[in-house]
Protein backbone atom coordinates (compact mmCIF):
# COMPACT_ATOMS: atom_id res chain seq x y z
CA UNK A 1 -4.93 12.92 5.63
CA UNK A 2 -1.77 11.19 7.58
CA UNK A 3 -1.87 7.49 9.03
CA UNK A 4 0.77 6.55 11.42
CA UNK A 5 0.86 3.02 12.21
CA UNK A 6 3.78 0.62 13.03
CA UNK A 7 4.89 -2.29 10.92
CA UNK A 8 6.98 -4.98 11.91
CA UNK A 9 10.74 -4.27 10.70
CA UNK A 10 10.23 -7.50 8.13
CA UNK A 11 6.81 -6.00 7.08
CA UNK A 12 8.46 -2.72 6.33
CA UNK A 13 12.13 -3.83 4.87
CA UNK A 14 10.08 -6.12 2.29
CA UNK A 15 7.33 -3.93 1.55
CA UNK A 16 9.86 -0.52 0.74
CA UNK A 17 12.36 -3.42 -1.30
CA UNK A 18 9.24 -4.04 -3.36
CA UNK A 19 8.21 -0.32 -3.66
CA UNK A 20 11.78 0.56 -4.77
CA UNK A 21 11.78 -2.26 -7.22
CA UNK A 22 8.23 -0.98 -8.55
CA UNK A 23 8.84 3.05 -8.53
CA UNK A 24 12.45 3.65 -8.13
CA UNK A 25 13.99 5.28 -5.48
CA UNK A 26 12.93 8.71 -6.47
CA UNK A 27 10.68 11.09 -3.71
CA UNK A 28 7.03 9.60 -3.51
CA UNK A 29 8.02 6.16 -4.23
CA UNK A 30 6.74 4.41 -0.87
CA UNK A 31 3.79 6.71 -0.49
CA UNK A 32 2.52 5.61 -4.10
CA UNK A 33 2.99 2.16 -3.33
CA UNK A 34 1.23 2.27 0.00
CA UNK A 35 -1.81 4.17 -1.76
CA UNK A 36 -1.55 1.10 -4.26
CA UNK A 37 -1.67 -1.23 -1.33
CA UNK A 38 -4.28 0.26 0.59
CA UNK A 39 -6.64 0.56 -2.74
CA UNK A 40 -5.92 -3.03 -3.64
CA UNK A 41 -7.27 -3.84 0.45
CA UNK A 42 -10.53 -1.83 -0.31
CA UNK A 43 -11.11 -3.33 -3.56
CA UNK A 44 -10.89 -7.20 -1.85
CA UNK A 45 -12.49 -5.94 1.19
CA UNK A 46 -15.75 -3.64 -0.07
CA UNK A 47 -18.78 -5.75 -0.19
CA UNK A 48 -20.08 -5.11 -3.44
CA UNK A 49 -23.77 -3.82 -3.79
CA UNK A 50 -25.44 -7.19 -4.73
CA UNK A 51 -27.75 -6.55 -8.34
CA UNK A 52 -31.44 -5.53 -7.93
């Protein structure tokens, strides 16, 4: 699946600083920490299923 979206230049310069930082600068580094930020957004966002 592919996503394009636009970030505002701060957004983005910050968020690939951190990414580098976190995963290096080797191939696959932003699109690991993008799949890290977009799991973290479910995980805060998914209601969970409330106990029977």
């Amino acid at each position: 699946m592919v996503l394009f979206f636009h970030l505002p230049a701060s957004i983005e310069r910050k968020f690939r600083e951190k990414a580098m930082q976190k995963y290096g600068y080797s191939k696959g580094a932003l699109k690991k920490a993008m799949e890290d930020a977009i799991e973290d957004w479910l995980a805060k966002n998914t209601e969970a299923t409330p106990p029977e």
